[in-house]
N, C-alpha and C. Protein backbone atom coordinates (compact mmCIF):
# COMPACT_ATOMS: atom_id res chain seq x y z
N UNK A 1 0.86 -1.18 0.00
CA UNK A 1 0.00 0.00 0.00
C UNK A 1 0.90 1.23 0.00
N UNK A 2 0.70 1.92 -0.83
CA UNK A 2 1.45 3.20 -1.05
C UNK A 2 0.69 4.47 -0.47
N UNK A 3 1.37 4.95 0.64
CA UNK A 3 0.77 6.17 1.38
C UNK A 3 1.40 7.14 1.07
N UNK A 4 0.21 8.18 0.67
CA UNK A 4 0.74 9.69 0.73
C UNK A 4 1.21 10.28 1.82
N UNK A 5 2.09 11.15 1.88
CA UNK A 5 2.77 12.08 3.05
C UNK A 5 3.19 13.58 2.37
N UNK A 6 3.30 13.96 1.71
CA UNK A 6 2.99 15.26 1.35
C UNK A 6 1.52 15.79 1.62
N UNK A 7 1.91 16.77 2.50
CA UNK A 7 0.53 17.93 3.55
C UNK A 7 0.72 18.44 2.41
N UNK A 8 0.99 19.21 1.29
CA UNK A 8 0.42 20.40 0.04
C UNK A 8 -0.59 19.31 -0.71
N UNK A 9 -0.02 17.94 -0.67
CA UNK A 9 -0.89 17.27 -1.80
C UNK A 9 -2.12 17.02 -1.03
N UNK A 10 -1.87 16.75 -0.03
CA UNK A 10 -2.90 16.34 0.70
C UNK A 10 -4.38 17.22 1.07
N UNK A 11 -3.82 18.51 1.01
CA UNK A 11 -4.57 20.13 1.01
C UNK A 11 -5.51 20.10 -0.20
N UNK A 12 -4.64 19.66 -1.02
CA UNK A 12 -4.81 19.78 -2.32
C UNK A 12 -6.21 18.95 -2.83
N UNK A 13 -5.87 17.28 -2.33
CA UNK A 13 -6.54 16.86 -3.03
C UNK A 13 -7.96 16.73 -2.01
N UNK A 14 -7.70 16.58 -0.48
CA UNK A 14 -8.65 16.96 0.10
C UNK A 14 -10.23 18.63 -0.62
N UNK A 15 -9.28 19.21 -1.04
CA UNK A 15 -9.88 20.08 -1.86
C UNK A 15 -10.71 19.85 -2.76
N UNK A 16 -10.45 18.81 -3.12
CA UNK A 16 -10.71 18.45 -4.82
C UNK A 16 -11.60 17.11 -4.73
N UNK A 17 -11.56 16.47 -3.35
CA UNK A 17 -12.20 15.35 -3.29
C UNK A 17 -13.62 15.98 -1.96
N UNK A 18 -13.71 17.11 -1.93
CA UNK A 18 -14.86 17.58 -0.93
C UNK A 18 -16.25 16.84 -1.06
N UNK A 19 -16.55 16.86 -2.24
CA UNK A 19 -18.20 16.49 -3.01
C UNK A 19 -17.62 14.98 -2.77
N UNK A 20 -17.12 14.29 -3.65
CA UNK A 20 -16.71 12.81 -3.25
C UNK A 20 -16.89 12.37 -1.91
N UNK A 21 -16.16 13.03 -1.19
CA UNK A 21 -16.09 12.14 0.51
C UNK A 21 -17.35 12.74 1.38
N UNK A 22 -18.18 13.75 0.71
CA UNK A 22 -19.41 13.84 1.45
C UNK A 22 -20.17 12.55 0.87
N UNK A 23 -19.93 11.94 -0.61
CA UNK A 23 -20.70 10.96 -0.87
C UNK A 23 -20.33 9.80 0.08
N UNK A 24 -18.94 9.84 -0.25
CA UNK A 24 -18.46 8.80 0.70
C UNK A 24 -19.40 8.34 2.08
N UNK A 25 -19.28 9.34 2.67
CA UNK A 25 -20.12 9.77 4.25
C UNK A 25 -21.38 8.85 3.91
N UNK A 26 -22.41 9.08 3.27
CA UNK A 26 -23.47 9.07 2.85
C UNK A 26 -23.60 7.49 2.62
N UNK A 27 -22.65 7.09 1.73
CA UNK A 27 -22.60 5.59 1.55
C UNK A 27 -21.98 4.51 3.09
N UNK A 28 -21.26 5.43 3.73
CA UNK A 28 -20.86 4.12 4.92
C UNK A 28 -21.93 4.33 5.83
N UNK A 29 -23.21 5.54 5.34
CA UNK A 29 -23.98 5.28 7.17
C UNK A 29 -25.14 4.12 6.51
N UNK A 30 -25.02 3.43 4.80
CA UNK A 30 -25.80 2.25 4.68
C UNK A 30 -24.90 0.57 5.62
N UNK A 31 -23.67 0.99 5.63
CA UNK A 31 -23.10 -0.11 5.45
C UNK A 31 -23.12 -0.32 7.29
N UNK A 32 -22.67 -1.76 7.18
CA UNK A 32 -22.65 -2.72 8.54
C UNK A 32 -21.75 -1.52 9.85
N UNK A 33 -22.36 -0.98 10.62
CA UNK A 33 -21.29 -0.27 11.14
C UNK A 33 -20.23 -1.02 12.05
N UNK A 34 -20.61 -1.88 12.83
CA UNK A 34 -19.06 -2.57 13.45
C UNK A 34 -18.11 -3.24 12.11
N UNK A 35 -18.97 -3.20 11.00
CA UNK A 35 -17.58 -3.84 10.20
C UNK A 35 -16.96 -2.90 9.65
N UNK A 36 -17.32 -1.38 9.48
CA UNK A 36 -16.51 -0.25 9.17
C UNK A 36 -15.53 -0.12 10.35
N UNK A 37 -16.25 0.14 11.32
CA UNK A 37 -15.22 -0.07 12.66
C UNK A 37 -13.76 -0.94 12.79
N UNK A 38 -14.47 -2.18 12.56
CA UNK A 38 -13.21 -3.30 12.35
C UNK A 38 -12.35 -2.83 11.13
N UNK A 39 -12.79 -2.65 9.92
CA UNK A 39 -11.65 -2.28 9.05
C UNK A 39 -10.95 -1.19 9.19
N UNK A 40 -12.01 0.10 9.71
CA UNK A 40 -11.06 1.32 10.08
C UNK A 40 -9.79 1.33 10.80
N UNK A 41 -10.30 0.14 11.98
CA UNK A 41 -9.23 0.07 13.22
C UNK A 41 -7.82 -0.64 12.55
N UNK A 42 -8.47 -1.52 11.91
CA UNK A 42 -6.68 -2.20 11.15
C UNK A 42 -6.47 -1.72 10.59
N UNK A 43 -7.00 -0.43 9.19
CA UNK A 43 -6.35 0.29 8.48
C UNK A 43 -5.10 1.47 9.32
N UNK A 44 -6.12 1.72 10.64
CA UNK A 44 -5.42 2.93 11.34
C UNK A 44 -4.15 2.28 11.80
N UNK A 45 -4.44 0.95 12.50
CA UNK A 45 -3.37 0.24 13.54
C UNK A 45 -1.67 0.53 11.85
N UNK A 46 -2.39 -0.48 11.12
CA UNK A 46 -0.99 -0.75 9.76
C UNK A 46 -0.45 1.04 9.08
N UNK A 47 -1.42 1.98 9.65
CA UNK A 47 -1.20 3.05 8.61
C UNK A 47 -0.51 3.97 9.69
N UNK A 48 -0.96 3.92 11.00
CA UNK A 48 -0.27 5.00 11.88
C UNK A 48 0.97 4.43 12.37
N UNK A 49 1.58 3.00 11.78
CA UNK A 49 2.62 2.67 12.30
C UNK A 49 3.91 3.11 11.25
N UNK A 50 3.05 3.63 10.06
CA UNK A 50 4.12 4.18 9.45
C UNK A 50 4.26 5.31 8.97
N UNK A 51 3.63 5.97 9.60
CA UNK A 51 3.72 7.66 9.66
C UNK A 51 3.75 8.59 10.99
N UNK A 52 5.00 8.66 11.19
CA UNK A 52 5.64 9.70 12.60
C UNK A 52 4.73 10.68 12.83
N UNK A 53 3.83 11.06 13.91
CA UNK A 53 3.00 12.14 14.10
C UNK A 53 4.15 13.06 14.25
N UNK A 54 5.29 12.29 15.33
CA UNK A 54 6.11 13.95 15.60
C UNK A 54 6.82 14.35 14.62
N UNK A 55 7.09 13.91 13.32
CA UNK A 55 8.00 14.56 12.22
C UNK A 55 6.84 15.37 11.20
N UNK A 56 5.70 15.04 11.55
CA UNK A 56 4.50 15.89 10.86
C UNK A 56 4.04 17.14 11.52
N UNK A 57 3.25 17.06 12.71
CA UNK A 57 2.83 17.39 13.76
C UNK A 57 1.85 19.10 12.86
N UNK A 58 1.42 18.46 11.76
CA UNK A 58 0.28 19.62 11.48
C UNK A 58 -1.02 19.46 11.78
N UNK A 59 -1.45 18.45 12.54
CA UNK A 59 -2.45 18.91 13.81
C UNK A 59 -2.06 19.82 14.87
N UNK A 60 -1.00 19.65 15.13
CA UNK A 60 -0.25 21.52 15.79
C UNK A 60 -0.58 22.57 15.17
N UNK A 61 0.07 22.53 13.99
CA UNK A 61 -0.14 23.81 13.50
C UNK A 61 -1.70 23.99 12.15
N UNK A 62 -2.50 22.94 12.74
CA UNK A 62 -3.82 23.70 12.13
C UNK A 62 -4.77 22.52 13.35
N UNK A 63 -4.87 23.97 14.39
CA UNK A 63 -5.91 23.15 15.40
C UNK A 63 -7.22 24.22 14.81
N UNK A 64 -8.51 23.74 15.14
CA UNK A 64 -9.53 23.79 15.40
C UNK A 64 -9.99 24.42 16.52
N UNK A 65 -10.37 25.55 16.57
CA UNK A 65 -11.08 25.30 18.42
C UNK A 65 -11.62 24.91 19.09
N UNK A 66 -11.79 24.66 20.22
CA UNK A 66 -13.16 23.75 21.03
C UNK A 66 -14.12 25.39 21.64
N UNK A 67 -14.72 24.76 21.67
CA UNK A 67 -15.80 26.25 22.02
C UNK A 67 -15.72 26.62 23.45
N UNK A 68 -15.36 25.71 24.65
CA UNK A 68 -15.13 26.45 25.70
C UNK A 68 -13.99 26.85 25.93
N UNK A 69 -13.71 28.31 26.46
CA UNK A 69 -12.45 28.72 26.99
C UNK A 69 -11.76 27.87 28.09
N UNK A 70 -11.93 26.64 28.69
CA UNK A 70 -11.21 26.35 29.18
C UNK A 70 -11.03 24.98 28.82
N UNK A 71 -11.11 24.45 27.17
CA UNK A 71 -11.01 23.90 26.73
C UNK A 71 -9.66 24.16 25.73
N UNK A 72 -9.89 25.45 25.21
CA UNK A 72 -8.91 26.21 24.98
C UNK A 72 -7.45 26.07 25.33
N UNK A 73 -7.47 26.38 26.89
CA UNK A 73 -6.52 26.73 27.36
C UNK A 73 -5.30 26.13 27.58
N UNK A 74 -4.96 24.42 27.20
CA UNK A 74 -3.93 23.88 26.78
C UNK A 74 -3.26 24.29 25.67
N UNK A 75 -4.11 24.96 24.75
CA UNK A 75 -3.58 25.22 23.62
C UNK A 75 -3.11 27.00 23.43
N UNK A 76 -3.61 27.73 24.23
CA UNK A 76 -3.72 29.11 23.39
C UNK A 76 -2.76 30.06 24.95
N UNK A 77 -2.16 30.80 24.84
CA UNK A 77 -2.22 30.98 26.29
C UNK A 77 -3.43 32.29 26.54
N UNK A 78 -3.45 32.08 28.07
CA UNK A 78 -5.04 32.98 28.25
C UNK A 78 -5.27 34.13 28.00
N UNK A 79 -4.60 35.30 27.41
CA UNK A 79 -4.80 36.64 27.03
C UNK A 79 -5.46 36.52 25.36
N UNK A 80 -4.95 35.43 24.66
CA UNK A 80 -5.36 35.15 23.61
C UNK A 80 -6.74 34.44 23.02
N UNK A 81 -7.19 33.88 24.17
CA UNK A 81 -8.31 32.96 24.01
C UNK A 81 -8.87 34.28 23.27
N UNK A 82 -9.69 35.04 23.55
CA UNK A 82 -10.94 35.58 22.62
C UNK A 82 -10.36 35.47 20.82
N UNK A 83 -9.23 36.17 20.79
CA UNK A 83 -8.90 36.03 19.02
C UNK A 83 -8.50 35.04 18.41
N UNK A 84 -8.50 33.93 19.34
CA UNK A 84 -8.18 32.72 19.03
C UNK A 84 -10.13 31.37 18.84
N UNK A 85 -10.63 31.97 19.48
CA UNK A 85 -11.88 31.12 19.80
C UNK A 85 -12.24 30.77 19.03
N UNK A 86 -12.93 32.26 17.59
CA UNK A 86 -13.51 31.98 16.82
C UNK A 86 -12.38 31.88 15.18
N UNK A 87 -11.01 31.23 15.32
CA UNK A 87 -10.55 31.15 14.27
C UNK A 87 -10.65 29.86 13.57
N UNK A 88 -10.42 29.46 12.57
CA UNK A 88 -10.71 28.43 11.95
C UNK A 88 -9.71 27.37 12.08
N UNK A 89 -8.73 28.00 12.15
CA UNK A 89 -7.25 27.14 12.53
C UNK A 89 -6.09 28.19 13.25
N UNK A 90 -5.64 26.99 13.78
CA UNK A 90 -4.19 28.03 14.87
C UNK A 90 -3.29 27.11 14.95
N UNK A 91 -1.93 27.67 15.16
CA UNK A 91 -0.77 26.86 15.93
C UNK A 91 -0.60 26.88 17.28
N UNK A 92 -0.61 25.32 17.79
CA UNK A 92 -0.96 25.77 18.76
C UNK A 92 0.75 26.20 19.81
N UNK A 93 0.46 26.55 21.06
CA UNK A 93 1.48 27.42 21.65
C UNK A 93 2.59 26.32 22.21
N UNK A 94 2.62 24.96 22.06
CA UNK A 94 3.11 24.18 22.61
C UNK A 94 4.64 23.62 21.53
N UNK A 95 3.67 24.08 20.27
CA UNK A 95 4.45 23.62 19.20
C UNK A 95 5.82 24.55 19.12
N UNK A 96 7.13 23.41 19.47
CA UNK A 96 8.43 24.57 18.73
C UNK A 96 9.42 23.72 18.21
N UNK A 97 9.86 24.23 17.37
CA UNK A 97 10.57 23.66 16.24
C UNK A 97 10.00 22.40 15.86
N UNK A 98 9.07 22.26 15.31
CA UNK A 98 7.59 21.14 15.37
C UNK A 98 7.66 20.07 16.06
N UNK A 99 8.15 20.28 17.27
CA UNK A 99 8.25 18.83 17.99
C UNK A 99 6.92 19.71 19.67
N UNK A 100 6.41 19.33 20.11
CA UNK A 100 5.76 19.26 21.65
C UNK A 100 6.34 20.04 22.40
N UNK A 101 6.38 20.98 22.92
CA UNK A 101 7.19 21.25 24.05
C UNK A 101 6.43 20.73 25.55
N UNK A 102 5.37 20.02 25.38
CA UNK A 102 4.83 19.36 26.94
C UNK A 102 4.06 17.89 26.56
N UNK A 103 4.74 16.80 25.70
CA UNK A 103 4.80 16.20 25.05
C UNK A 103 4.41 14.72 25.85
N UNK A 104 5.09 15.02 27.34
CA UNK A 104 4.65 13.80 27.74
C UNK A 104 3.62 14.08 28.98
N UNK A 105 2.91 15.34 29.02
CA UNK A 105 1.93 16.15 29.96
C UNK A 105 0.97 16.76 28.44
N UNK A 106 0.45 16.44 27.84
CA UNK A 106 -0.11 16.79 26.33
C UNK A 106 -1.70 16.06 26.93
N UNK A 107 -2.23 17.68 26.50
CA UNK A 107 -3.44 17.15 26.48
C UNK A 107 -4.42 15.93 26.07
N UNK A 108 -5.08 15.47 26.62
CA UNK A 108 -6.48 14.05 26.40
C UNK A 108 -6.41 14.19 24.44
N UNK A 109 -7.37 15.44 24.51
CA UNK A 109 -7.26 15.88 22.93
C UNK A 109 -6.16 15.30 22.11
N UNK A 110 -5.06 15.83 22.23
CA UNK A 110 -3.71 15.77 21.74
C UNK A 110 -3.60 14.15 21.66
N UNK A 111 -3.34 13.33 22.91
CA UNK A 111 -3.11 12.13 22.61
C UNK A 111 -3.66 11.14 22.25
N UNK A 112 -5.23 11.66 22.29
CA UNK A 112 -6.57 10.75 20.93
C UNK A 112 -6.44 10.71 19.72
N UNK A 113 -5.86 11.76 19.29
CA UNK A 113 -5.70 12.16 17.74
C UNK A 113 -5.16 11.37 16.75
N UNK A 114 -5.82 10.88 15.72
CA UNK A 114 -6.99 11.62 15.37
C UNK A 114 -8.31 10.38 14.89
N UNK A 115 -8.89 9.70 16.35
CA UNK A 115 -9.68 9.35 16.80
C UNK A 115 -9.79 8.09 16.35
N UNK A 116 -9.00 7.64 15.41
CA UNK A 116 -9.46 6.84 14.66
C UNK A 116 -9.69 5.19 15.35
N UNK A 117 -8.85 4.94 16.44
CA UNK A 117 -9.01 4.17 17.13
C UNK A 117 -10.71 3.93 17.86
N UNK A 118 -11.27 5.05 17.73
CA UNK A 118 -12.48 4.88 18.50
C UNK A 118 -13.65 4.25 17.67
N UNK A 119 -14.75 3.95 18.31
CA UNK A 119 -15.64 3.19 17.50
C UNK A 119 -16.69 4.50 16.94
N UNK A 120 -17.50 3.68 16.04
CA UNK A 120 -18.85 4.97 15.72
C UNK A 120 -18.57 5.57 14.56
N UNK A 121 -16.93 5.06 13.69
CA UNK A 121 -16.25 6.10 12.68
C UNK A 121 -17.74 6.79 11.73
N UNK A 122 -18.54 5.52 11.59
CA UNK A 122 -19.58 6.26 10.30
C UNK A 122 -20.78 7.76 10.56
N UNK A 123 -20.79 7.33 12.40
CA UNK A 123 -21.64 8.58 12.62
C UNK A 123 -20.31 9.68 13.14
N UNK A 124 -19.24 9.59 12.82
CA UNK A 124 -18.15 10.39 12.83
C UNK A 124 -17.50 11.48 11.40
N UNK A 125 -18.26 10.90 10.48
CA UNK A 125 -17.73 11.35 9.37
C UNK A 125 -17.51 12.99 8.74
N UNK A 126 -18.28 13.81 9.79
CA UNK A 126 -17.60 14.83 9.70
C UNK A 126 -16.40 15.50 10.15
N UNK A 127 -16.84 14.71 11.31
CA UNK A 127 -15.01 15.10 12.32
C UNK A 127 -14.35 14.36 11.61
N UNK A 128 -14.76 13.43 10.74
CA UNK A 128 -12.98 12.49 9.90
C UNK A 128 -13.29 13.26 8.89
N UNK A 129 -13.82 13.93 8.07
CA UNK A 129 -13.81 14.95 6.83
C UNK A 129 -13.00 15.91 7.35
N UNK A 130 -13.05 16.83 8.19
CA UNK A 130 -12.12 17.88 8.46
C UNK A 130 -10.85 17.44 9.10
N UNK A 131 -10.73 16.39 9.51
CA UNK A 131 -9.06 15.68 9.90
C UNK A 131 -8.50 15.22 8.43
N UNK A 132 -9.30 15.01 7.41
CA UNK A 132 -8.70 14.46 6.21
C UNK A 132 -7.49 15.21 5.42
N UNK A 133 -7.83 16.34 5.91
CA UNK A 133 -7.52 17.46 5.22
C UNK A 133 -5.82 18.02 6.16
N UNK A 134 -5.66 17.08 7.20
CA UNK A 134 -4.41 17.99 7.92
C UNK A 134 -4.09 16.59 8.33
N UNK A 135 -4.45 15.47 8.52
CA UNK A 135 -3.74 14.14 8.99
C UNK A 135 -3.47 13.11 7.84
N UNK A 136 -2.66 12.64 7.15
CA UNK A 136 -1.89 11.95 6.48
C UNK A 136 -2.50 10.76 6.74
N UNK A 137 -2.67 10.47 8.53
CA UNK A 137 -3.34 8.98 8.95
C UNK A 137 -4.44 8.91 8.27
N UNK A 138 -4.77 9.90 8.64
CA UNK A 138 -6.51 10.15 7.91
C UNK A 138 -7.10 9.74 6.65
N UNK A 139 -5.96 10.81 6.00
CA UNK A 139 -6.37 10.79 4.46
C UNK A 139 -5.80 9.46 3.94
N UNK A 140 -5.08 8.42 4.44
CA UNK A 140 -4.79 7.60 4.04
C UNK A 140 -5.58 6.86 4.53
N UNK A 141 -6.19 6.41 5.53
CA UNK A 141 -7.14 5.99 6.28
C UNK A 141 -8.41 5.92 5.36
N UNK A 142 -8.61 7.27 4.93
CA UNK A 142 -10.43 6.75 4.07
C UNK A 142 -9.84 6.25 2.71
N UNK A 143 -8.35 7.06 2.01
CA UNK A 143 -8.78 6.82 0.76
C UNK A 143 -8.34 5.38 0.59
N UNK A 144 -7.91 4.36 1.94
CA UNK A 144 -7.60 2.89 1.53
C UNK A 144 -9.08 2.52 2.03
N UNK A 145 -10.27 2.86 2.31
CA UNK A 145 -10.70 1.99 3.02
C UNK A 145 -12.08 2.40 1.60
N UNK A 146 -12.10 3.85 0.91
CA UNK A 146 -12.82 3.43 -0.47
C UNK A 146 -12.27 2.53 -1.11
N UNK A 147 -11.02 1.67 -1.19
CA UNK A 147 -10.44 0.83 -2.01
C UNK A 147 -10.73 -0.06 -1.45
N UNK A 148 -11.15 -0.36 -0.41
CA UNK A 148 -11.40 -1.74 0.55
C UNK A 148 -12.71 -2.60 0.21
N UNK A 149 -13.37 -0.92 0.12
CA UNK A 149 -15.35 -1.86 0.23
C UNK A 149 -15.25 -1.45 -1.26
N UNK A 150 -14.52 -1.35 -1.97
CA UNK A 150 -14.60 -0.93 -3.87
C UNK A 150 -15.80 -0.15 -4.00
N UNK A 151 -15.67 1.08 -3.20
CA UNK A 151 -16.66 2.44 -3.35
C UNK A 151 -16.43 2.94 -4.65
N UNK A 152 -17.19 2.72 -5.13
CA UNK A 152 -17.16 4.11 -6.56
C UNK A 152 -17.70 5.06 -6.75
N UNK A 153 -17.59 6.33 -6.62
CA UNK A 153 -18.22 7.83 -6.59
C UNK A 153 -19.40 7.90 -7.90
N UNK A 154 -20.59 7.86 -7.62
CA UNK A 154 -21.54 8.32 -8.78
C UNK A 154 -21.92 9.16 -9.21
């Protein structure tokens, strides 16, 4: 299996595959959901073993916000929360020279990421649509697993 790791291509084609992977969405909430589950989980287990979060680490530098300020506050430091709340993406303050600087004290958030281990992926598919687009696991994650159930876009 040949995985992408270029974040520009990945921007890119996430871009270009928007309408597609909403179909996508649409087609796994017909299908068996613990057997999406089961394949997701071995795609993630074989795919996150070969891609370094810490030599990537652009879930750092394109977080999301959580809507409470003190949800926030691992990530932003506190004078910043308001111009930070409502942005679409941020780096977050932990990140330097793209490695963690509190790496082995890293937020719940931080060390779930990016969820894929958890069950439910199909009623998840928006939170895995907007990770597609900044996690490598991710985007490699759905676009092996349309090759899996031989999804074809109509």
């Amino acid at each position: 299996m040949s995985l992408e790791l270029n974040l520009i291509k990945i921007a890119h084609l996430a871009e270009q595959n928007q309408a597609e992977n909403h179909s996508f969405g649409k087609y796994l909430k017909q299908q068996n959901l613990q057997q999406i589950d089961q394949i997701v989980h071995r795609l993630n287990k074989t795919i996150s073993n070969s891609i370094s979060c810490v030599d990537c680490g652009n879930c750092c530098r394109n977080l999301r916000p959580i809507a409470t300020d003190e949800a926030l506050l691992p990530f932003v430091l506190p004078e910043n929360i308001a111009t930070y709340k409502y942005l679409k993406e941020f780096t977050c303050k932990n990140l330097a020279c793209n490695l963690c600087s509190v790496y082995d004290e890293r937020p719940e958030e931080c060390r779930q990421y990016p969820y894929l281990h958890r069950d439910n992926f199909v009623n998840r598919t928006g939170e895995i649509i907007q990770n597609y687009e900044i996690c490598p696991i991710v985007f490699n994650v759905v676009e092996q697993l349309k090759v899996e159930l031989k999804w074809q876009n109509k």
